[in-house]
N, C-alpha and C. Protein backbone atom coordinates (compact mmCIF):
# COMPACT_ATOMS: atom_id res chain seq x y z
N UNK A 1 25.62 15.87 -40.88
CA UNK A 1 24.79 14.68 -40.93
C UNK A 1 25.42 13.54 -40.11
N UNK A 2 26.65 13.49 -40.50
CA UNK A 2 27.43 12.31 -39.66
C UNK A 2 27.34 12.76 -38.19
N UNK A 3 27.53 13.81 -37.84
CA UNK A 3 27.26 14.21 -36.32
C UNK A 3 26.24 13.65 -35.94
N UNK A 4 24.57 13.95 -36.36
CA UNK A 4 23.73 13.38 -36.23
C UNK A 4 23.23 12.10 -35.60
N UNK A 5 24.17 11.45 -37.05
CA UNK A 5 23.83 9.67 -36.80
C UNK A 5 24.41 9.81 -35.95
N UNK A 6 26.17 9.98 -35.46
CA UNK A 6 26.85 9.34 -34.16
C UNK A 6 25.84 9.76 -32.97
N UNK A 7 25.40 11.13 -32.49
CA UNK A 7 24.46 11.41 -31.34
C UNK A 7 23.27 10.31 -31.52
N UNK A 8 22.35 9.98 -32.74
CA UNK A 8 21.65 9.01 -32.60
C UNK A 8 21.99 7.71 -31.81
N UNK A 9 22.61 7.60 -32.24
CA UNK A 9 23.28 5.85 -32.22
C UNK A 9 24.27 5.92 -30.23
N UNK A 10 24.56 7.32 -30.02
CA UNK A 10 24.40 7.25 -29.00
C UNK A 10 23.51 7.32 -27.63
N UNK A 11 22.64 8.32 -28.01
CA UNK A 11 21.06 8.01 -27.62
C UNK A 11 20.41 6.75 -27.35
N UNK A 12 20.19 6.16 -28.44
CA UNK A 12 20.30 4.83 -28.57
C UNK A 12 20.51 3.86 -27.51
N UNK A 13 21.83 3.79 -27.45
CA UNK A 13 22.84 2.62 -26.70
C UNK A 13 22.34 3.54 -25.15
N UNK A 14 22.41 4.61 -24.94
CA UNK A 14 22.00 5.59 -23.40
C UNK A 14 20.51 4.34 -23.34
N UNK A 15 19.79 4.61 -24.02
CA UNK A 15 18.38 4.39 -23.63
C UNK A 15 18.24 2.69 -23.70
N UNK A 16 19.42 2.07 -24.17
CA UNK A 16 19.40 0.56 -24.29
C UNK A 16 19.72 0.37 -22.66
N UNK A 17 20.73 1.09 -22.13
CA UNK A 17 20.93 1.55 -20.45
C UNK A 17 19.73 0.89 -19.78
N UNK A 18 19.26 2.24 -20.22
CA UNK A 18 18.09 2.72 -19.00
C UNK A 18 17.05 1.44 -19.29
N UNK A 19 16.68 1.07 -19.77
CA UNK A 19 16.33 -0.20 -20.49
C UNK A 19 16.71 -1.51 -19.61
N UNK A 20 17.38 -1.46 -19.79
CA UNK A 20 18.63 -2.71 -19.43
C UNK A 20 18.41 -2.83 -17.53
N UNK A 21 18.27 -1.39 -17.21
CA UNK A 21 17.92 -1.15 -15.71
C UNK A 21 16.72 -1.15 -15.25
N UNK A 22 15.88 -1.26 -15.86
CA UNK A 22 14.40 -1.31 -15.91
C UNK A 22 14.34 -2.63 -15.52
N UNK A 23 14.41 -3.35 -17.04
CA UNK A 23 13.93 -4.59 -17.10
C UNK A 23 15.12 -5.54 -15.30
N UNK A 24 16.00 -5.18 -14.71
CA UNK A 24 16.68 -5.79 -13.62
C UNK A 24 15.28 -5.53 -12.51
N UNK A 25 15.22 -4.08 -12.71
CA UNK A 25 14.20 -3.89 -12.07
C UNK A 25 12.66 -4.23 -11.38
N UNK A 26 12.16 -4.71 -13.05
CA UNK A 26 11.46 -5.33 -12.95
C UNK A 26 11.17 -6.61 -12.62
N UNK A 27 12.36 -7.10 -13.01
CA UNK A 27 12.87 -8.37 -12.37
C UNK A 27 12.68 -9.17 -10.73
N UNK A 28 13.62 -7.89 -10.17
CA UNK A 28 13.33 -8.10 -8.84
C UNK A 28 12.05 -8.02 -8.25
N UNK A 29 11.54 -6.99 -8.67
CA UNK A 29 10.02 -6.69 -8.25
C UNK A 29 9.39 -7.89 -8.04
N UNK A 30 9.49 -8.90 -9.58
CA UNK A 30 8.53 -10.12 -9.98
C UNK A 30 9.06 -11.32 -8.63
N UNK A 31 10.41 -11.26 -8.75
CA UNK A 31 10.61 -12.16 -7.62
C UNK A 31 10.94 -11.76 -6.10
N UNK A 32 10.41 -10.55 -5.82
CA UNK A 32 9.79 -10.35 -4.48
C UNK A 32 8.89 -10.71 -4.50
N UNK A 33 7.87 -10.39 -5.41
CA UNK A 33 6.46 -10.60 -5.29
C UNK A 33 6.03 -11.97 -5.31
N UNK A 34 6.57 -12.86 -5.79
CA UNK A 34 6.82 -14.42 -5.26
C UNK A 34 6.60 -15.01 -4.26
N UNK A 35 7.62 -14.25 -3.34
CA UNK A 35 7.67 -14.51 -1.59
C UNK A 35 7.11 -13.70 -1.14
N UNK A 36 6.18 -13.10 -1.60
CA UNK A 36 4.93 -12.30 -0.80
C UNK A 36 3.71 -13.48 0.12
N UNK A 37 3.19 -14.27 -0.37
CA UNK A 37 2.45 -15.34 0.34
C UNK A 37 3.35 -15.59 1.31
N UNK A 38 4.42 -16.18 1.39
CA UNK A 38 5.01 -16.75 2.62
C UNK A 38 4.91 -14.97 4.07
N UNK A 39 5.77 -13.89 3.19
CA UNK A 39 6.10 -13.12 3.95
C UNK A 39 5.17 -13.01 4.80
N UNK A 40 4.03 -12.59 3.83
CA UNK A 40 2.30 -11.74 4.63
C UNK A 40 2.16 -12.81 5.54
N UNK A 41 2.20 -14.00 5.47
CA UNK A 41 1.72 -15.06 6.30
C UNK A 41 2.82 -14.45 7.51
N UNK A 42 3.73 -14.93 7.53
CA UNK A 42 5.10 -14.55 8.55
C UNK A 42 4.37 -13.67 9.39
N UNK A 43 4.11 -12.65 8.58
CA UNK A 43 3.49 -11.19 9.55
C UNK A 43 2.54 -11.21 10.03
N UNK A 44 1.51 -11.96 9.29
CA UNK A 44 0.43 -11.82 9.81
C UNK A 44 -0.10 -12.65 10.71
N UNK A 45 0.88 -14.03 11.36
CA UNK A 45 0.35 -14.60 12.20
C UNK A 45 0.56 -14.08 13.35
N UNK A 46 2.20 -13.32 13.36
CA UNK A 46 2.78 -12.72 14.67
C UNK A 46 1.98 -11.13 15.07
N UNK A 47 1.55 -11.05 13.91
CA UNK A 47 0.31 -9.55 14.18
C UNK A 47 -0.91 -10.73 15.10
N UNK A 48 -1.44 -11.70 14.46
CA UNK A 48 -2.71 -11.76 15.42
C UNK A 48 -1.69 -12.52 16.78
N UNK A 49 -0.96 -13.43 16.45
CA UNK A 49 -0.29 -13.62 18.22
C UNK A 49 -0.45 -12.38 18.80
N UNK A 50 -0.11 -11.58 19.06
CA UNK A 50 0.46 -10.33 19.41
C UNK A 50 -1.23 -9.69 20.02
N UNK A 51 -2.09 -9.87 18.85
CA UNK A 51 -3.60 -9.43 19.37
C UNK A 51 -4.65 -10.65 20.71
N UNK A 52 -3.91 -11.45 20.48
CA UNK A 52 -4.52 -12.91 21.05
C UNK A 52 -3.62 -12.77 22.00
N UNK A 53 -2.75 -12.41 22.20
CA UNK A 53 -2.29 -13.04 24.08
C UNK A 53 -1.54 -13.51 23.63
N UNK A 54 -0.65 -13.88 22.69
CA UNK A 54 0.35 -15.46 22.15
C UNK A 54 -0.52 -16.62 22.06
N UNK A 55 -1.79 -16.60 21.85
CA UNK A 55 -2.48 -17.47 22.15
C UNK A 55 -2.40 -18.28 20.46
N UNK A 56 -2.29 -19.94 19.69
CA UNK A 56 -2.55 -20.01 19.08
C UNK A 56 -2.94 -19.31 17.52
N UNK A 57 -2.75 -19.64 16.63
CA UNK A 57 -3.29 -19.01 15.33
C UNK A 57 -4.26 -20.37 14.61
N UNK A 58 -5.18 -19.99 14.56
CA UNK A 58 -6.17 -21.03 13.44
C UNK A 58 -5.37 -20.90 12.27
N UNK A 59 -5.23 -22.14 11.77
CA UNK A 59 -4.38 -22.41 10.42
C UNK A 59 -5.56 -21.52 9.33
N UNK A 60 -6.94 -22.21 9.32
CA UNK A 60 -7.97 -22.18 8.31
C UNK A 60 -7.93 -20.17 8.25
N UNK A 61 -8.22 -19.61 9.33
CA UNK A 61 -8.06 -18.21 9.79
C UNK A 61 -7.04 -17.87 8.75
N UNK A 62 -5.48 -17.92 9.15
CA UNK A 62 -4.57 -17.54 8.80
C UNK A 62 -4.36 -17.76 6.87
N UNK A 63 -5.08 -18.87 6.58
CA UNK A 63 -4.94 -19.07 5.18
C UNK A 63 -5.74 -17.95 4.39
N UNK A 64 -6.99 -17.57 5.39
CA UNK A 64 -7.85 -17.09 4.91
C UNK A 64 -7.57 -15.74 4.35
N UNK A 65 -6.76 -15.16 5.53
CA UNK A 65 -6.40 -13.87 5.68
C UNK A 65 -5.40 -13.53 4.64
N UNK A 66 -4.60 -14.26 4.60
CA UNK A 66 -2.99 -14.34 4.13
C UNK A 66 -3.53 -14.25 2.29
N UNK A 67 -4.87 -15.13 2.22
CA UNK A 67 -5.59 -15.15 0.46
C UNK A 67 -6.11 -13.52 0.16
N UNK A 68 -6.51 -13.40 1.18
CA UNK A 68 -7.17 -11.72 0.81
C UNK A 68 -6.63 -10.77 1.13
N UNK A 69 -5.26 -10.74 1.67
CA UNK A 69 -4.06 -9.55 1.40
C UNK A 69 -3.44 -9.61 0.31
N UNK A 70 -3.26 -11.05 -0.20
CA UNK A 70 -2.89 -11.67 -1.52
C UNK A 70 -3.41 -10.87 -2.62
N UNK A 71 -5.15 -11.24 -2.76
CA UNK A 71 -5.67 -10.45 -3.52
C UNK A 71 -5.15 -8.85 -3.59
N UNK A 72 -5.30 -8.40 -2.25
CA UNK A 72 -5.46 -6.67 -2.06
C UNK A 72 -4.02 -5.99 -2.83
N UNK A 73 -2.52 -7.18 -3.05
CA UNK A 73 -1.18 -6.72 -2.75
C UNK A 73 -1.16 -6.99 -4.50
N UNK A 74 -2.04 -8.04 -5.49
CA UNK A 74 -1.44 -8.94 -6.19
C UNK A 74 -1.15 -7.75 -7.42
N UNK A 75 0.28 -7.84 -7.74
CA UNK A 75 0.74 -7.35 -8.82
C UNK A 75 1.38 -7.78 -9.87
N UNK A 76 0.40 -8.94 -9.92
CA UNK A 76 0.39 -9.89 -11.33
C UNK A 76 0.46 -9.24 -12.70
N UNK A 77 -0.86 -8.43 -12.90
CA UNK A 77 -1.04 -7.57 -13.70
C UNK A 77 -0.16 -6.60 -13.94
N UNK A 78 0.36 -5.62 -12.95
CA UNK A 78 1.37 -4.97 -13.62
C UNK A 78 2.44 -5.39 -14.11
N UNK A 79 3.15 -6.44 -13.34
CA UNK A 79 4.25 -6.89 -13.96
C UNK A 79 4.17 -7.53 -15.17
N UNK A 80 3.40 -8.25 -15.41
CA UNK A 80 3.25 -8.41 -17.21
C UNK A 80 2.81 -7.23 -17.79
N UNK A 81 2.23 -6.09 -17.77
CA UNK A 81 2.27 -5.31 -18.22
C UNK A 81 3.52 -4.44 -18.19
N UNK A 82 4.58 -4.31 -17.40
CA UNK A 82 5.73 -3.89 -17.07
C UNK A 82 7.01 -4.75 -18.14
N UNK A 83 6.79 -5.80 -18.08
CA UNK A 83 7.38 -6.24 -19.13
C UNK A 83 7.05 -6.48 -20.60
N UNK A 84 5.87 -6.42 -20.88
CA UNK A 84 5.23 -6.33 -22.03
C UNK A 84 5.91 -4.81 -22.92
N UNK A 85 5.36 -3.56 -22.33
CA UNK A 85 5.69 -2.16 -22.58
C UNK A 85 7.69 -2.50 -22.81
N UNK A 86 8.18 -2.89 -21.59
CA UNK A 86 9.41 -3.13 -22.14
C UNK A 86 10.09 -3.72 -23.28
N UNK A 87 9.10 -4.71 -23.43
CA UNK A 87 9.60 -5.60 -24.95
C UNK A 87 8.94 -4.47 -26.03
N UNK A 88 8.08 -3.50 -26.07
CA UNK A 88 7.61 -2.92 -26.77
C UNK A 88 8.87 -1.63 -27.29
N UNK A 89 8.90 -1.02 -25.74
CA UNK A 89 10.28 -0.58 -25.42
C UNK A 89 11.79 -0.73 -26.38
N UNK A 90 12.03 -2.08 -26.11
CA UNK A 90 12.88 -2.66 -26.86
C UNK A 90 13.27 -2.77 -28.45
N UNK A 91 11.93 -2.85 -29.11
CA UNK A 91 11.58 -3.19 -30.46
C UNK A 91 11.41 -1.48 -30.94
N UNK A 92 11.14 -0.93 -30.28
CA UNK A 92 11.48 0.90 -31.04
C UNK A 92 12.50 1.13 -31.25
N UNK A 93 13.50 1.11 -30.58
CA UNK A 93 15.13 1.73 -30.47
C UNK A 93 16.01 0.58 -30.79
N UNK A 94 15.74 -0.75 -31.32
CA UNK A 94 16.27 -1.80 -31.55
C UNK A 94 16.49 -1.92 -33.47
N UNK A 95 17.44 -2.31 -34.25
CA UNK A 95 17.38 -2.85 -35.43
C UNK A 95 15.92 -2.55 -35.87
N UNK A 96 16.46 -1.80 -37.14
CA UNK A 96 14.84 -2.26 -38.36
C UNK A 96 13.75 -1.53 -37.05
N UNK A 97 14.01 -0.17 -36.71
CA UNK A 97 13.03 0.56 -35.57
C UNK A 97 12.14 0.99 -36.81
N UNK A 98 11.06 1.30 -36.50
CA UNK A 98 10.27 1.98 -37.68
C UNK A 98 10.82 3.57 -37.35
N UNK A 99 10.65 3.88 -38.75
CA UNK A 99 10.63 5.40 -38.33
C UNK A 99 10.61 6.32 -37.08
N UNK A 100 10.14 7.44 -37.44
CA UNK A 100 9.93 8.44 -36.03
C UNK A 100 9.78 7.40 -34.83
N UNK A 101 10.16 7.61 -33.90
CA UNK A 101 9.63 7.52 -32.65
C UNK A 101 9.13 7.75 -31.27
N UNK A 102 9.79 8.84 -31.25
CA UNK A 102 9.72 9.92 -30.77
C UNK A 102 8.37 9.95 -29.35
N UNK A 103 7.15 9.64 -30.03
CA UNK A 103 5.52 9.95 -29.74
C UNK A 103 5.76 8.24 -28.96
N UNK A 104 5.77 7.70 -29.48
CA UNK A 104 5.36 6.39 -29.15
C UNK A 104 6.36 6.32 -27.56
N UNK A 105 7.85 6.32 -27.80
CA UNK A 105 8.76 6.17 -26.72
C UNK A 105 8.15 7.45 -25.75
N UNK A 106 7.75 8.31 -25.93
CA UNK A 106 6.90 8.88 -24.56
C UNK A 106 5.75 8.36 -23.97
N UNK A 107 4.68 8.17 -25.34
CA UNK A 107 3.48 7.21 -24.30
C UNK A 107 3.99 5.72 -24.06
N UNK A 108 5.25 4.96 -24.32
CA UNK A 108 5.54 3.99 -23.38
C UNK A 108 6.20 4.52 -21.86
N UNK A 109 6.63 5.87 -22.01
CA UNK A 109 7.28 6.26 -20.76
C UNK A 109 6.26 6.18 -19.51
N UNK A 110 5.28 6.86 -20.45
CA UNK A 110 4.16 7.13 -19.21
C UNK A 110 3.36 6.01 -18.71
N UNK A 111 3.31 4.98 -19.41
CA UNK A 111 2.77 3.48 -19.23
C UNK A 111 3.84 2.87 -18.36
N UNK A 112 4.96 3.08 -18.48
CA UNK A 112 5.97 2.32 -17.49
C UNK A 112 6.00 2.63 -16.19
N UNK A 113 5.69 4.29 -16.03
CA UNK A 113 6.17 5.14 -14.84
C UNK A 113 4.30 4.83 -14.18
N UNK A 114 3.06 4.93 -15.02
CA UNK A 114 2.18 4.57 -14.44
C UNK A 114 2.01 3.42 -13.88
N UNK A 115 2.45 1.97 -14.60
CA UNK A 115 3.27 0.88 -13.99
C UNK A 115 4.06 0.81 -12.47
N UNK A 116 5.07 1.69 -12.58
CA UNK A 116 5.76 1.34 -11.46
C UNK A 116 5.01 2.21 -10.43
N UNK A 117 3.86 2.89 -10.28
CA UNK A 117 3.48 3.87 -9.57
C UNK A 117 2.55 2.91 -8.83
N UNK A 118 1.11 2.37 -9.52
CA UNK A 118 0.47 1.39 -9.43
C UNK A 118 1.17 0.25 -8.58
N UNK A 119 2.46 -0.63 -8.57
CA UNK A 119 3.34 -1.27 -8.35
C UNK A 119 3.42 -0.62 -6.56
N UNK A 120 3.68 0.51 -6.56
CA UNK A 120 4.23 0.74 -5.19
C UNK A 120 3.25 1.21 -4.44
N UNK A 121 2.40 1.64 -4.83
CA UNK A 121 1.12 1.58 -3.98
C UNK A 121 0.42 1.23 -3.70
N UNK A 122 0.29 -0.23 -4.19
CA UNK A 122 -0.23 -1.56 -3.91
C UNK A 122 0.59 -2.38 -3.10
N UNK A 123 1.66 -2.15 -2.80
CA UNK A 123 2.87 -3.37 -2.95
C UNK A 123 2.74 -2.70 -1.30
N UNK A 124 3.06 -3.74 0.05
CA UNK A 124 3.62 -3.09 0.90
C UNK A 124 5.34 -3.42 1.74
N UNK A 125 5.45 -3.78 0.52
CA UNK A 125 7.08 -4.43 0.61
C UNK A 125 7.62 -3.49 0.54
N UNK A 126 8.89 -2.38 1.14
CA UNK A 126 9.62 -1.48 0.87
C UNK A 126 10.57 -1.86 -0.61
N UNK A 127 10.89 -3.29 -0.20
CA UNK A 127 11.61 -3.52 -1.54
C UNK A 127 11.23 -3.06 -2.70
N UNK A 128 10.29 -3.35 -3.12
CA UNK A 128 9.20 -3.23 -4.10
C UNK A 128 8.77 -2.33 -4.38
N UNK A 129 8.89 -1.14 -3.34
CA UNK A 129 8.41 0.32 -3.34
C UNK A 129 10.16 0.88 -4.02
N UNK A 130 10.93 0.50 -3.38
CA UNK A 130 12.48 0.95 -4.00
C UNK A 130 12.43 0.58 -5.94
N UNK A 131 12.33 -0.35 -5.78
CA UNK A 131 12.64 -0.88 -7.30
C UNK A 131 11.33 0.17 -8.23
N UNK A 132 10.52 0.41 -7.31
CA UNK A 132 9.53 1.06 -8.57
C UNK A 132 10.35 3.18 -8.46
N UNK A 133 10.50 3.39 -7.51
CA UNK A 133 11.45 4.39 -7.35
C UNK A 133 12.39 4.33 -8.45
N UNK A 134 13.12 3.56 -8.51
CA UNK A 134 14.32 3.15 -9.00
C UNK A 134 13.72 3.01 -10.73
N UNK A 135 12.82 2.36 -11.05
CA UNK A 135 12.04 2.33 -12.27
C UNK A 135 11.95 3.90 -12.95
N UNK A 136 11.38 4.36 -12.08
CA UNK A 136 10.77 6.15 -12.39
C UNK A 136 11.84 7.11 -12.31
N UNK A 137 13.35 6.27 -12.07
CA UNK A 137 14.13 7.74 -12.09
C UNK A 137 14.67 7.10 -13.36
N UNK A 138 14.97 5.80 -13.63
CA UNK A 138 15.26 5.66 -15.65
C UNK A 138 14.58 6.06 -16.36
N UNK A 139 12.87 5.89 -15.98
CA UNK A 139 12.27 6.30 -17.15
C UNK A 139 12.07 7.71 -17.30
N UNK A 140 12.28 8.79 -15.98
CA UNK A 140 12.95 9.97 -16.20
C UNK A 140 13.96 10.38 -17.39
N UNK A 141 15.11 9.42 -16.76
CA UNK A 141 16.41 9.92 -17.78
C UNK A 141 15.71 9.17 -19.09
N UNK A 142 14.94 8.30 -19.72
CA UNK A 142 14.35 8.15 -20.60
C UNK A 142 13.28 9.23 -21.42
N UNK A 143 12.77 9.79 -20.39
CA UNK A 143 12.03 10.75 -21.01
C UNK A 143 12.91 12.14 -21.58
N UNK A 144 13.88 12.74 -20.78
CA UNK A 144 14.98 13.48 -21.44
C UNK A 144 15.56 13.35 -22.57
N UNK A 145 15.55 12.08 -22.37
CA UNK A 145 16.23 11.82 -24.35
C UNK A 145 15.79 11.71 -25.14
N UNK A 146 14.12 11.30 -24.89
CA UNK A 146 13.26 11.33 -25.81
C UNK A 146 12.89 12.41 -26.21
N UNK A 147 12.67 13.54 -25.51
CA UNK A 147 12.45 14.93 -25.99
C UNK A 147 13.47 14.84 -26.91
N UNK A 148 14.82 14.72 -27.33
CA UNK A 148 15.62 15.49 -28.15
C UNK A 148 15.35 14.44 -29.58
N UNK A 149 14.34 13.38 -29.17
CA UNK A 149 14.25 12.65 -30.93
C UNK A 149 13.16 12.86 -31.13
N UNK A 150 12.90 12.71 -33.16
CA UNK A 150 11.81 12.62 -33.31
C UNK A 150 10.64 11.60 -33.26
């Protein structure tokens, strides 16, 4: 029995880890995605220079454009949902966990990893595509350990 608890309680602290690497993760993501308006703009004026001759960029044009890649890129939504599941995350394997958990810490796995999937295929920041990579190989080693609880 004492074997038990100690493998629990190490499980545990493993998945407080992977956890712990997530949420950095997610982190960065949120504040790339910040400097996404400036970037897209960056790019996208020297994309139409580049189509124009070097000729000028219309400011009104460029705002326009720069709003509706905005829209097409915005990963507002996941990231509060990315951190939401994490605080959810948190409160299973944390003090006073309810019972079993087992079921639940897998369908948050798959909500996280659908998260960071969503995240990078929207996103056309490589950064952003790394960190959700980087997301899906913890919640990998998350899902391994979850198989061995109930």
């Amino acid at each position: 029995m004492r074997q038990r608890v100690r493998e629990g309680r190490q499980t545990v602290r493993q998945l407080g880890v992977h956890i712990q690497e997530i949420g950095r993760s997610a982190a960065r993501i949120e504040r790339r995605f910040k400097k996404q308006p400036a970037l897209i703009r960056r790019k996208l004026r020297h994309r139409l220079e580049e189509l124009n001759h070097r000729a000028p960029v219309s400011e009104e044009r460029l705002a326009e454009e720069t709003a509706y890649l905005m829209q097409r890129y915005d990963l507002a939504e996941e990231i509060l949902r990315l951190k939401s599941h994490l605080g959810t995350l948190r409160g299973l394997i944390g003090p006073g966990r309810p019972g079993p958990v087992g079921k639940k810490l897998d369908f948050l796995a798959q909500e996280i990893t659908r998260e960071a999937n969503t995240s990078s295929s929207k996103s056309q920041d490589i950064e952003i595509i790394k960190e959700g990579l980087a997301i899906k190989n913890q919640m990998e080693s998350i899902r391994q350990h979850v198989q061995n609880i109930e």
